[in-house]
Protein backbone atom coordinates (compact mmCIF):
# COMPACT_ATOMS: atom_id res chain seq x y z
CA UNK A 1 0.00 0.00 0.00
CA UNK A 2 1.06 3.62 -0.15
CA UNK A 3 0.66 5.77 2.39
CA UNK A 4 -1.27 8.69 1.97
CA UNK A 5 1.48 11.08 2.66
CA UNK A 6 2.34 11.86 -1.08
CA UNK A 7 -0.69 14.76 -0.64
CA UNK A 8 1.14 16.47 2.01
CA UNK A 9 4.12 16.31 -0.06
CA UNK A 10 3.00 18.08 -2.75
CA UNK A 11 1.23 20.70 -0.43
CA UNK A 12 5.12 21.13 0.42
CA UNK A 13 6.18 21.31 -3.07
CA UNK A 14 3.83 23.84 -3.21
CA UNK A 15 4.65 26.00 0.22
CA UNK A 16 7.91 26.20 -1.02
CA UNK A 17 7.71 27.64 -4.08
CA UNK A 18 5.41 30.16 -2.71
CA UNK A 19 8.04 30.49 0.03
CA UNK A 20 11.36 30.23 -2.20
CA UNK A 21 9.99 32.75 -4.90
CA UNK A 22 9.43 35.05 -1.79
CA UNK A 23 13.19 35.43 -0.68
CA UNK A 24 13.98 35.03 -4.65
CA UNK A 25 12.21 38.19 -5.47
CA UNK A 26 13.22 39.64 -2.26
CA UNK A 27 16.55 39.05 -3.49
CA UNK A 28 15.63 40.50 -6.71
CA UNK A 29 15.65 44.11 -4.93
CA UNK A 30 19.05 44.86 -4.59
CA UNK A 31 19.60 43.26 -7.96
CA UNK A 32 16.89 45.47 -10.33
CA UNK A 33 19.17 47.54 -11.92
CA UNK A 34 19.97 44.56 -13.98
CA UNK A 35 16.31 43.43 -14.72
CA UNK A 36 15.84 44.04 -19.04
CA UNK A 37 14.08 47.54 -18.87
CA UNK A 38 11.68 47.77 -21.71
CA UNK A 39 12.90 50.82 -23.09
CA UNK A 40 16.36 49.43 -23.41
CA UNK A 41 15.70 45.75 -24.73
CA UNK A 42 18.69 44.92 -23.81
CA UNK A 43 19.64 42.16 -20.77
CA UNK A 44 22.48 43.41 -18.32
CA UNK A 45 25.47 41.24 -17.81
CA UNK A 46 25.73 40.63 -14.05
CA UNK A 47 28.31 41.25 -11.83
CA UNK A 48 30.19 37.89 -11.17
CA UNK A 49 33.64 37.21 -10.29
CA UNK A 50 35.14 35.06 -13.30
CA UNK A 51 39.01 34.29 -11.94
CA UNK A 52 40.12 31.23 -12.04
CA UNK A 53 43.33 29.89 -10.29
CA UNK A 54 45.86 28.80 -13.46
CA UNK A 55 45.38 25.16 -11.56
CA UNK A 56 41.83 25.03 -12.45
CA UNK A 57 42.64 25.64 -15.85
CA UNK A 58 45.06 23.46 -16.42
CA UNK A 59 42.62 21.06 -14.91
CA UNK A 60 40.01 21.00 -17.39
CA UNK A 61 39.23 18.65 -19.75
CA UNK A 62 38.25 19.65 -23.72
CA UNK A 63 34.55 18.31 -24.93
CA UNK A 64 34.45 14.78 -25.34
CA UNK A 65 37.22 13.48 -23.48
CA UNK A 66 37.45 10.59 -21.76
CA UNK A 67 36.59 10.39 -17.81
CA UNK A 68 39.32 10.25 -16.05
CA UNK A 69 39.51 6.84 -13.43
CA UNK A 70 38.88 8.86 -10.12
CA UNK A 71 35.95 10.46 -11.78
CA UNK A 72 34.63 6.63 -12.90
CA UNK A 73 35.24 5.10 -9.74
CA UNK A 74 33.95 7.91 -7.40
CA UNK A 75 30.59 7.74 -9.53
CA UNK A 76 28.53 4.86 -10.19
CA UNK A 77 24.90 5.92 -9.02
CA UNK A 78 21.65 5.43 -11.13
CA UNK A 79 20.80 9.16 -12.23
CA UNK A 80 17.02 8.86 -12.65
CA UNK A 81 16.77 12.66 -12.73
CA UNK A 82 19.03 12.42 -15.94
CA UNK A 83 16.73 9.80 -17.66
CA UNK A 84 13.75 12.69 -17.37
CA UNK A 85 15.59 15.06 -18.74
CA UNK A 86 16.77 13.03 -21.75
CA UNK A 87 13.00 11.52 -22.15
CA UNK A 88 11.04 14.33 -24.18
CA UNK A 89 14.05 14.25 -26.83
CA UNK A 90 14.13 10.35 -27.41
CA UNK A 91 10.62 10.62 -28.29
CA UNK A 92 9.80 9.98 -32.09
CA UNK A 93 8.84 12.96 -33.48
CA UNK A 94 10.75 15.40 -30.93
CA UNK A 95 13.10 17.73 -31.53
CA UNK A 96 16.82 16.24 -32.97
CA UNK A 97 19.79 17.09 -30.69
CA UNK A 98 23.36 17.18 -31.01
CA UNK A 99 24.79 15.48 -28.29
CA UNK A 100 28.77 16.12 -27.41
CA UNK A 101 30.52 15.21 -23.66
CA UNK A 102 32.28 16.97 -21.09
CA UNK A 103 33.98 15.40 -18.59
CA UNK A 104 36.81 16.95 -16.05
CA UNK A 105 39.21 15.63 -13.19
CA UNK A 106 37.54 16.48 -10.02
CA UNK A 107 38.49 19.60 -8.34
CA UNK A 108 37.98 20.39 -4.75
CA UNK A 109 36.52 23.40 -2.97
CA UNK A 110 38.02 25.45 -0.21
CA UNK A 111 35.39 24.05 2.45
CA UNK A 112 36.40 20.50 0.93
CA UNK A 113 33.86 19.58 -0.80
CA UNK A 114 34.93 17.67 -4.30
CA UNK A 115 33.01 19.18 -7.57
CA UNK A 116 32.90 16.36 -10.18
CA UNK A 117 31.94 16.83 -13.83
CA UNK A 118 30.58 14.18 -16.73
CA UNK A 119 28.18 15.86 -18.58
CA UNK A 120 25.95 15.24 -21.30
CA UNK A 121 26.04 18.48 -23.29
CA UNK A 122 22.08 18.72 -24.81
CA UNK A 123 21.65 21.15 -27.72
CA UNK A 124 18.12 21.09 -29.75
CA UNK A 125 18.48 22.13 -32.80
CA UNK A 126 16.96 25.65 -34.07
CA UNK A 127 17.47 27.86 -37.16
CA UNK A 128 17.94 30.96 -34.61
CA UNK A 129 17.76 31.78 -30.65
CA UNK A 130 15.03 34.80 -30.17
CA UNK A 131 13.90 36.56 -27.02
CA UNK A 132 10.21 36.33 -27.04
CA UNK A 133 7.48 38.38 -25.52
CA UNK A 134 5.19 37.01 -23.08
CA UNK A 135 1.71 38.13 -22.37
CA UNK A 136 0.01 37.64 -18.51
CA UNK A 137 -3.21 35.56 -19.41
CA UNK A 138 -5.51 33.49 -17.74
CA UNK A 139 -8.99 31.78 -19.10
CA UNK A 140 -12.16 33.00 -20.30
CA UNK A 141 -15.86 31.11 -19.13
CA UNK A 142 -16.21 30.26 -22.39
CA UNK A 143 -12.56 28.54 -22.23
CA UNK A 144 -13.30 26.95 -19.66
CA UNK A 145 -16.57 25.61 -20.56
CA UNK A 146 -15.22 24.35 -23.82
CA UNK A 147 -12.65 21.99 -21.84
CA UNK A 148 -15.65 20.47 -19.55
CA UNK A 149 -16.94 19.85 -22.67
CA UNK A 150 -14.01 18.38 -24.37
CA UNK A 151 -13.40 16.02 -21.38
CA UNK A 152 -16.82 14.98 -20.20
CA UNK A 153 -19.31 15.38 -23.32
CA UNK A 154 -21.86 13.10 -22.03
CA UNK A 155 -21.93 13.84 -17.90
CA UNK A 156 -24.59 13.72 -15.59
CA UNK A 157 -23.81 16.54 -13.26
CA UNK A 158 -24.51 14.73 -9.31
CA UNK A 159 -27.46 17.17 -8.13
CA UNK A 160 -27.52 19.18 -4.72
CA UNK A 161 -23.65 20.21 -4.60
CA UNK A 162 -22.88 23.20 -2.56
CA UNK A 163 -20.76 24.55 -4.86
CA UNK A 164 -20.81 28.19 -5.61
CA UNK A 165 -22.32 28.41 -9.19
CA UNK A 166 -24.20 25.14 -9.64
CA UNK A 167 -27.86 24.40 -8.85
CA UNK A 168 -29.75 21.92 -6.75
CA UNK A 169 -31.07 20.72 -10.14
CA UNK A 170 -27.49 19.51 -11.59
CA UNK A 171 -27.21 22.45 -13.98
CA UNK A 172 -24.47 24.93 -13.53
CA UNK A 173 -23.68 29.11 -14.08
CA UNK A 174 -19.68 29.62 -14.14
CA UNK A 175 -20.43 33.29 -14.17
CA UNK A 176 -21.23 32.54 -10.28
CA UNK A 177 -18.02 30.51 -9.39
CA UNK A 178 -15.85 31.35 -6.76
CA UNK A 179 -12.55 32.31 -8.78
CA UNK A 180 -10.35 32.94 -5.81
CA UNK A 181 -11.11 30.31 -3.66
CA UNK A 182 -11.96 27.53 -6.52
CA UNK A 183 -15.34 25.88 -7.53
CA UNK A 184 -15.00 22.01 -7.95
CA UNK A 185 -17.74 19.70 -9.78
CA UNK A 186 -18.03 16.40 -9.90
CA UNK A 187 -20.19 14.15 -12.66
CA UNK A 188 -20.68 10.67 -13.69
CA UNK A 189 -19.85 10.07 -17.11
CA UNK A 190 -19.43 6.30 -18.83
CA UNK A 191 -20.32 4.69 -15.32
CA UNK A 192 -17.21 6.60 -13.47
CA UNK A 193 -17.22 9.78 -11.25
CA UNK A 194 -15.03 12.98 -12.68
CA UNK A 195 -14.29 15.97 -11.19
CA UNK A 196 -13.86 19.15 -12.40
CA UNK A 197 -11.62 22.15 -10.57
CA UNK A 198 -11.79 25.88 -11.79
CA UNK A 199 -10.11 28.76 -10.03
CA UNK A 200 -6.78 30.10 -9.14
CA UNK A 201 -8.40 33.49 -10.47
CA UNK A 202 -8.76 32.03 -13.75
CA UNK A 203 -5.82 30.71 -14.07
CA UNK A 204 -6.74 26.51 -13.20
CA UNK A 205 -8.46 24.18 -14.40
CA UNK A 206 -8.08 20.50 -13.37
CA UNK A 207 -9.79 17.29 -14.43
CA UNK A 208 -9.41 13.77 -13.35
CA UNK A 209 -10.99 10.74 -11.60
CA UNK A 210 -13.00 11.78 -8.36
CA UNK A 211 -10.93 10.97 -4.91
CA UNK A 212 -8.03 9.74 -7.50
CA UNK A 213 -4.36 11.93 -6.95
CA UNK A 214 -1.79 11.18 -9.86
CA UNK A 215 2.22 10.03 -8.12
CA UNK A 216 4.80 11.17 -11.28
CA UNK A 217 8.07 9.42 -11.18
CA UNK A 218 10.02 13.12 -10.58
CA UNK A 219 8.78 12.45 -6.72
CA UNK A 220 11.29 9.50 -6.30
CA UNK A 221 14.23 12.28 -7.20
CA UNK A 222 16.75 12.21 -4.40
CA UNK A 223 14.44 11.25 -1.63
CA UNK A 224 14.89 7.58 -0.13
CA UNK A 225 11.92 7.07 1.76
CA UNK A 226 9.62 7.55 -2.04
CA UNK A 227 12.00 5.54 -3.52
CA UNK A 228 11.46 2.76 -0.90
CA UNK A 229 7.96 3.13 -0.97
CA UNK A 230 7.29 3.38 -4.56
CA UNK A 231 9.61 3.15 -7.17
CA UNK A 232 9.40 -0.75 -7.74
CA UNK A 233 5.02 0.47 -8.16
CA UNK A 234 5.70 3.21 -10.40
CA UNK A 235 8.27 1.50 -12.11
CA UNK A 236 5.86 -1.77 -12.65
CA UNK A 237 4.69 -2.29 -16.55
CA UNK A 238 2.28 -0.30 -18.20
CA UNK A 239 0.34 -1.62 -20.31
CA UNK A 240 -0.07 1.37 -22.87
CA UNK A 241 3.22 2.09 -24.80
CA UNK A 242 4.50 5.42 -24.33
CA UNK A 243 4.26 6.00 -28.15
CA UNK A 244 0.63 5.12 -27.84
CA UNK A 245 0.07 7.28 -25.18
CA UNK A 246 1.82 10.16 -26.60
CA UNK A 247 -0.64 10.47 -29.82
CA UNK A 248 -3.72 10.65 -27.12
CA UNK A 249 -1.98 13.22 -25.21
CA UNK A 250 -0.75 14.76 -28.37
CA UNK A 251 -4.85 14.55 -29.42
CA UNK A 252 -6.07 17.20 -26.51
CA UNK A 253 -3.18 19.61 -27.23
CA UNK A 254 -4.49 19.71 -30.60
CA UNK A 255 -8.41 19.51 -30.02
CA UNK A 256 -7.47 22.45 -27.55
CA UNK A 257 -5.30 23.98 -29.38
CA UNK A 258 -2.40 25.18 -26.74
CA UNK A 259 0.10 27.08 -28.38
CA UNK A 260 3.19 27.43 -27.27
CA UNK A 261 3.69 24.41 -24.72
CA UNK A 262 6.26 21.39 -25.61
CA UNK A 263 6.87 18.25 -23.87
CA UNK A 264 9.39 18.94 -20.69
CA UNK A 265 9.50 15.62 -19.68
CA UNK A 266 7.71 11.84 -20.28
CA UNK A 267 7.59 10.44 -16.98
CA UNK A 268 5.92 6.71 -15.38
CA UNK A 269 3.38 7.51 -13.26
CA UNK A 270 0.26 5.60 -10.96
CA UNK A 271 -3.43 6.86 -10.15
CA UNK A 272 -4.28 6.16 -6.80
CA UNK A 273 -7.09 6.43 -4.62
CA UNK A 274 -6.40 9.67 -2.42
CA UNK A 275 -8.99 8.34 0.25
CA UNK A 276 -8.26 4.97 0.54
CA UNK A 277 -4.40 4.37 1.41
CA UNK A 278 -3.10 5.57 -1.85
CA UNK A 279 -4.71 1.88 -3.30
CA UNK A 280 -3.32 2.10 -6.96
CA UNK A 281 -5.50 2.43 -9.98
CA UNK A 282 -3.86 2.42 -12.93
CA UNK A 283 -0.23 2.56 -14.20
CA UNK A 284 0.19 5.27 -17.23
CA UNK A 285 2.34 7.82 -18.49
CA UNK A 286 2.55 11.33 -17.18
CA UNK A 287 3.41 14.07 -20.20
CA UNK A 288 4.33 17.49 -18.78
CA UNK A 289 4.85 20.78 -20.71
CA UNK A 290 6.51 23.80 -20.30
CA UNK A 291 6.42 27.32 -22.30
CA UNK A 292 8.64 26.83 -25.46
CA UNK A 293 9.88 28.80 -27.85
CA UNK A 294 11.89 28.18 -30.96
CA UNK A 295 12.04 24.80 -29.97
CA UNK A 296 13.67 25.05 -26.44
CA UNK A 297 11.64 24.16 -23.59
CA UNK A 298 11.10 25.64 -20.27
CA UNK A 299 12.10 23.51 -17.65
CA UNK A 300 8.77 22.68 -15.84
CA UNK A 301 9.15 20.13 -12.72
CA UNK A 302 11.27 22.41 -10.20
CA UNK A 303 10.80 24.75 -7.55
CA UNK A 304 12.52 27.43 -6.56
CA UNK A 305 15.65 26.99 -4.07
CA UNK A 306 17.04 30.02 -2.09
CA UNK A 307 20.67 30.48 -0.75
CA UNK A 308 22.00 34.09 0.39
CA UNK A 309 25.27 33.59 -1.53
CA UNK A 310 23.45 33.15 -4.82
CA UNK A 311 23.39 36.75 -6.39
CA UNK A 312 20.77 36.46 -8.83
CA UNK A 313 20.84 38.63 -12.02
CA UNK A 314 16.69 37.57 -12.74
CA UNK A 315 13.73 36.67 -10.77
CA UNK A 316 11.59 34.41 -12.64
CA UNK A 317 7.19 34.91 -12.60
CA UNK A 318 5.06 32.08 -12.48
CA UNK A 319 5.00 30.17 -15.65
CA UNK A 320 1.96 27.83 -14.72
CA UNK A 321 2.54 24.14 -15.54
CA UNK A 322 0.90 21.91 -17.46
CA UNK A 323 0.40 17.63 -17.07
CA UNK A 324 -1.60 15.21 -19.04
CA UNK A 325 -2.25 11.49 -17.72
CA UNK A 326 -2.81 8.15 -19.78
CA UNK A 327 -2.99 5.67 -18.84
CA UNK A 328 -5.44 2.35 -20.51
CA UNK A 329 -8.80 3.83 -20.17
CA UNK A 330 -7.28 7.09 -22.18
CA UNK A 331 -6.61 10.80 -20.61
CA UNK A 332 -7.70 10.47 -16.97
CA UNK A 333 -6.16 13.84 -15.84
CA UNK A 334 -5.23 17.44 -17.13
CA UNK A 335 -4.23 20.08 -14.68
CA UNK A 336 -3.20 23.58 -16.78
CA UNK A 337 -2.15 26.17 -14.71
CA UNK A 338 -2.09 29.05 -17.34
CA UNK A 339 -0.40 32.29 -16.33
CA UNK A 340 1.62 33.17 -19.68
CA UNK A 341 1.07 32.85 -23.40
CA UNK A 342 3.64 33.17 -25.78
CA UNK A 343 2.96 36.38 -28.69
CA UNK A 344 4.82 36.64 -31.57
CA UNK A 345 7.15 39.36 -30.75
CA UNK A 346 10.66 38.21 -30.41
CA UNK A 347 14.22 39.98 -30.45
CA UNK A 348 16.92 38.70 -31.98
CA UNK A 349 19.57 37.34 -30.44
CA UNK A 350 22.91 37.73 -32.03
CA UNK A 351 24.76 35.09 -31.02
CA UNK A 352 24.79 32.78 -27.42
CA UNK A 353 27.61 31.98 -24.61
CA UNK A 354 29.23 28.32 -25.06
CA UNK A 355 28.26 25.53 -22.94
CA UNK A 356 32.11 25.88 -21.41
CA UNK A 357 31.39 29.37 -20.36
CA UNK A 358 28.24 28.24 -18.65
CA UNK A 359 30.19 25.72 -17.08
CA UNK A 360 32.08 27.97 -15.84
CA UNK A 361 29.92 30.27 -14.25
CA UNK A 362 28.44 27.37 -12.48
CA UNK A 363 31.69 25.97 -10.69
CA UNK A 364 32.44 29.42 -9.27
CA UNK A 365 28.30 30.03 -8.40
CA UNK A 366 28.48 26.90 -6.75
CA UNK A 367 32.05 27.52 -4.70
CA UNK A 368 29.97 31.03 -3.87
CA UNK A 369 26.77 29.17 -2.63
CA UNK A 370 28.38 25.69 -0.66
CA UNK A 371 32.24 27.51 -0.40
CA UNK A 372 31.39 28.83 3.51
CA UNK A 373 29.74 26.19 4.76
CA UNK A 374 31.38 22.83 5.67
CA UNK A 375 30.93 20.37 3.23
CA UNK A 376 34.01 18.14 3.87
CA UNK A 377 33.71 14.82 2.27
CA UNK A 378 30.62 16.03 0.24
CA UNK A 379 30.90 16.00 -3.47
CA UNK A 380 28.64 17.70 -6.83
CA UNK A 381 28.22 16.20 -9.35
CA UNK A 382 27.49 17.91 -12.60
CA UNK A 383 25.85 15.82 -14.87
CA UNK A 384 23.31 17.40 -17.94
CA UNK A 385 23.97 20.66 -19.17
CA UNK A 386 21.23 21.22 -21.70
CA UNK A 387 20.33 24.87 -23.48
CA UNK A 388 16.95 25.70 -22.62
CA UNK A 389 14.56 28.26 -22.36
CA UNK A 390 13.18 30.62 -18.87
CA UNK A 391 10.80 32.85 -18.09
CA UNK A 392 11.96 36.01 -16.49
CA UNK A 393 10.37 39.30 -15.65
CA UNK A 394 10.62 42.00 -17.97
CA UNK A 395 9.68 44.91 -15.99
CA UNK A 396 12.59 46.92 -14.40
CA UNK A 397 9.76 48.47 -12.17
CA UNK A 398 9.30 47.20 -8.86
CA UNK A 399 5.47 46.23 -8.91
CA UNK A 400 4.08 44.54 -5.48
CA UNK A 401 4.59 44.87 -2.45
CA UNK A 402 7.13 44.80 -1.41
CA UNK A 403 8.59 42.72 -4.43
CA UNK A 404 8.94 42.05 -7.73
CA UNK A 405 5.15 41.23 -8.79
CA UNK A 406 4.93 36.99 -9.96
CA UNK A 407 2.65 38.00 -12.09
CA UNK A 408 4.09 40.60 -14.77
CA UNK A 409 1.93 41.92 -17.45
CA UNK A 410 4.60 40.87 -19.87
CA UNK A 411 7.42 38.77 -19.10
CA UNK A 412 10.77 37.38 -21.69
CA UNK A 413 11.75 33.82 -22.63
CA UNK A 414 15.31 33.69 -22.96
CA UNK A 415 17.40 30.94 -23.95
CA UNK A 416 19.42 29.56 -21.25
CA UNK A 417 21.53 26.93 -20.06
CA UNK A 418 20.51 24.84 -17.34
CA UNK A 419 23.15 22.66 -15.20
CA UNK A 420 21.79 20.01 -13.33
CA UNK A 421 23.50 18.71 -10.67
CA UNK A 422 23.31 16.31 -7.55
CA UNK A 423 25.02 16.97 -4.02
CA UNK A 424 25.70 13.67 -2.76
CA UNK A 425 26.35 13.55 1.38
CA UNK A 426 28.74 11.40 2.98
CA UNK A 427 26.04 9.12 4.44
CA UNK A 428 24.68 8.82 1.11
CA UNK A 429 21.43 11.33 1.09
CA UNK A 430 21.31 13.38 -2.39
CA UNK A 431 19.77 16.28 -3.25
CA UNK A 432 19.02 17.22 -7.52
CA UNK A 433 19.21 21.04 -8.03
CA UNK A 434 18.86 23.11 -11.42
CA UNK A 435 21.15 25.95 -11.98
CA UNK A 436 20.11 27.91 -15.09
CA UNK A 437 21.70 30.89 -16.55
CA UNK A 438 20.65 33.12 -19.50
CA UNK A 439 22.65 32.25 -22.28
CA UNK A 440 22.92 35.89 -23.40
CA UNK A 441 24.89 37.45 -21.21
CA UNK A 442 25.46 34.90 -18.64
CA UNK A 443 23.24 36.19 -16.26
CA UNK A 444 22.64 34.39 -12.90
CA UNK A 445 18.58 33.26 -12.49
CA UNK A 446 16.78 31.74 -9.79
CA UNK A 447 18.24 28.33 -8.87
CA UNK A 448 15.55 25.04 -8.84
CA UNK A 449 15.36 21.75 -7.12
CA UNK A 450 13.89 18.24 -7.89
C-alpha cells in the first residue's frame, strides 16, 4: 500500500515555491538595476567574479574526453533525474539534438567539498535563438466551458452540490463561481465519477478521476523514503506504450489547441485512490509541458531553491505548468495552470555563450553558494547541461509589495543553459538542483530543485 502522505508532499512542493519565490524576489531588490528595462531591450550582464586559479585551468578537460579513473570510480549511481531530462528528446517525433561530452578531473573546494563533472552536453536544434514576448493571461468562461466539454461530453452533473455556481437541479452558471477560492464539480460520465476544478483566479483548471491523486516518477528524485515506498510500483509495466500514449496526449493539445507548450518531460506515473491508502489504480504515463519557444523548452518540474550567496541577475514569474495522464482507459487527468502565453514578438539574439562558459559560471556560483559552509567529504556532481529556455520578468519596475510582482503583465523567454547537478552527502542522502543561466549574457537566475 502507499501511504497517503504523497498529498502532504505536494502541499510542500507547493509552500515552497510560494516560500522560495518570496526570498527570490526579495533578493531580486538589490539586484533590479539589472532586470531588461523595456525601453532598453537589452539584458544586463551581471556582476560575477570570473578568476580562475591557473590550476583550475590546467585542470580541465576539452569536450568529449574521456573520464578520467577517479571520476569513474567515485561515480557509479543510477541518475534517474538524468533519464527525465533526456525523455522528451528520445521521443519519435521530438526535436533532434546534437549530443557532445564533457567530462573533467575532479576539483575540490576550499570548504572540501569535491566538484565532479561528466556531462551530457544537450543542444536542440533551431534555425535561430530569439527573445520572445510574453503576455500575462488566464482563461475565459467560455474557455473553460469548452474543456468540460471536451473532457466529459456526455456527464450527468450529481445534483444538490454546494458549490458556488451550480444548482440543486445539476445544472451549472460559471459566471457565479468562486474564482479565488476555486469551484469544484463532480459528474458521472461512462459509469465513473469525474471531477472538475476551476479557479486560481482564472488561471486553473483541473480534471481527473473523483478521490483519485496522480504520483509522477520526478517524486522519487533524491528522496529515499519515495524511492522505498514506490519506485518498484511506479516502475511496474504499463500496459499502454509510451508511443501510444503520446498520440492521445498529443490529441487534446491539438483539439485544444495550446500554443506554445512542448513536452518537458515523459515520466511513469500511478493513479491512486487519495482516500483509501493511496490503493493504486492504474499505471500510465505522465506528459508534462513547459512554455517553449523556438524549440527550447522551459524547464517545468522544479521549484525554486534560495541560498543568500546566490546573487541572482533575474527573478523568474510564475509560468503555470501543465500535465496530461494516460494511462489504458485514455486521458484520466489534465491540470493547466495558465499564467503566460507566448505572442509573436521576439528579439533577436545575435549570437549565445558556449556551454564551457556556462560551465564555468556554475563551478564558481556553486564555490559562492556551498564555499562557507562545511561540506568536507561532500561532493557535486554535474551531470546534464542542456540549453533551454526561462521565463523572467521584464519589468525593471518594482510592482508589489514589497517585491517584484509573480505575475508581470509581460514577461521574456530567454534561452538559457541549465546545469543540473546532484550533491551527494557522505552518508549517502542526495539532493538534484537546477542551476540555469541566461545564455545571453550569462546572467545568474533563480536556482531550482527536484
Amino acid at each position: 500500500m502507499i501511504k497517503q502522505i504523497y498529498r502532504g508532499r505536494n502541499h510542500r512542493r507547493k509552500a515552497a515555491i510560494v516560500v522560495c519565490l518570496f526570498f527570490c524576489v526579495l533578493l531580486a531588490l538589490f539586484t533590479v538595476a539589472c532586470q531588461p528595462g523595456k525601453a532598453a531591450l537589452v539584458l544586463t550582464p551581471i556582476p560575477v567574479e570570473q578568476e580562475t586559479s591557473d590550476e583550475t585551468d590546467q585542470n580541465e578537460v576539452p569536450i568529449d574526453t574521456t573520464a578520467s579513473p577517479e571520476l569513474v570510480n567515485a561515480e557509479n549511481l543510477w541518475n534517474p533525474a538524468k533519464e527525465l531530462l533526456n525523455s522528451a528528446s528520445t521521443l519519435p517525433g521530438a526535436i533532434p539534438v546534437s549530443v557532445s561530452h564533457v567530462s573533467q578531473p575532479p576539483e575540490t573546494l576550499p570548504a572540501g567539498m569535491k566538484v565532479l563533472v561528466d556531462a551530457d552536453v544537450v543542444v536542440p536544434q533551431t534555425e535561430s535563438y530569439n527573445i520572445r514576448e510574453c503576455n500575462l493571461t488566464s482563461f475565459s468562461l467560455d474557455e473553460f466551458l469548452s474543456m468540460i466539454n471536451y473532457f466529459m461530453p456526455d456527464a450527468k452533473w450529481v445534483p444538490n452540490q454546494t458549490t458556488p455556481g451550480f444548482q440543486t437541479n445539476g445544472a451549472y452558471t460559471l459566471e457565479d463561481m468562486d474564482s479565488e477560492n476555486g469551484t469544484n464539480f463532480t459528474a458521472e460520465q461512462n459509469g465513473e465519477m469525474f471531477s472538475v476544478s476551476l479557479g486560481g483566479k482564472y488561471s486553473y483548471f483541473s480534471f481527473g478521476r473523483a478521490g483519485e491523486g496522480i504520483l509522477q516518477e520526478v517524486y522519487l528524485i533524491g528522496d529515499e523514503e519515495w524511492e522505498q515506498e514506490t519506485g518498484d510500483i511506479i516502475r511496474a509495466p504499463i500496459t499502454i506504450t509510451q508511443e501510444a500514449a503520446k498520440a492521445q496526449a498529443d490529441r487534446v493539445i491539438s483539439d485544444l489547441d495550446i500554443q506554445g507548450w512542448q513536452i518537458d518531460s515523459v515520466q511513469r506515473a500511478i493513479a491512486v485512490e487519495t482516500y483509501n491508502n493511496g490503493n493504486v489504480i492504474s499505471h500510465g504515463w505522465a506528459f508534462v509541458y513547459g512554455l517553449s519557444s523556438e524549440g527550447l523548452t522551459m524547464f517545468a518540474d522544479g521549484y525554486y531553491s534560495f541560498n543568500k550567496n546566490d546573487r541572482l541577475s533575474y527573478w523568474i514569474p510564475d509560468a503555470g505548468e501543465l500535465t496530461i495522464y494516460v494511462d489504458e482507459q485514455g486521458v484520466t487527468y489534465f491540470n493547466w495552470e495558465k499564467h503566460y502565453t507566448p505572442s509573436s514578438v521576439t528579439y533577436p539574439v545575435a549570437s549565445i555563450i558556449s556551454a564551457e562558459e556556462a560551465l564555468k559560471l556554475a563551478k564558481e556560483r556553486i564555490a559562492r553558494i556551498y564555499g562557507e559552509l562545511d561540506y568536507e567529504n561532500t561532493q557535486i556532481e554535474i551531470y546534464d547541461i542542456r540549453l533551454s529556455t526561462m521565463l523572467i520578468g521584464y519589468s525593471d519596475q518594482l510592482t508589489g509589495q514589497p517585491f517584484p510582482d509573480p505575475y508581470e503583465d509581460i514577461a521574456l523567454l530567454i534561452p538559457t543553459w541549465n546545469i543540473a547537478f546532484r550533491v551527494i552527502f557522505p552518508h549517502g542522502d542526495m539532493e538534484y538542483y537546477m542551476m540555469p543561466f541566461s545564455a545571453t549574457d550569462g546572467g545568474a537566475i533563480s536556482m531550482q530543485y527536484f
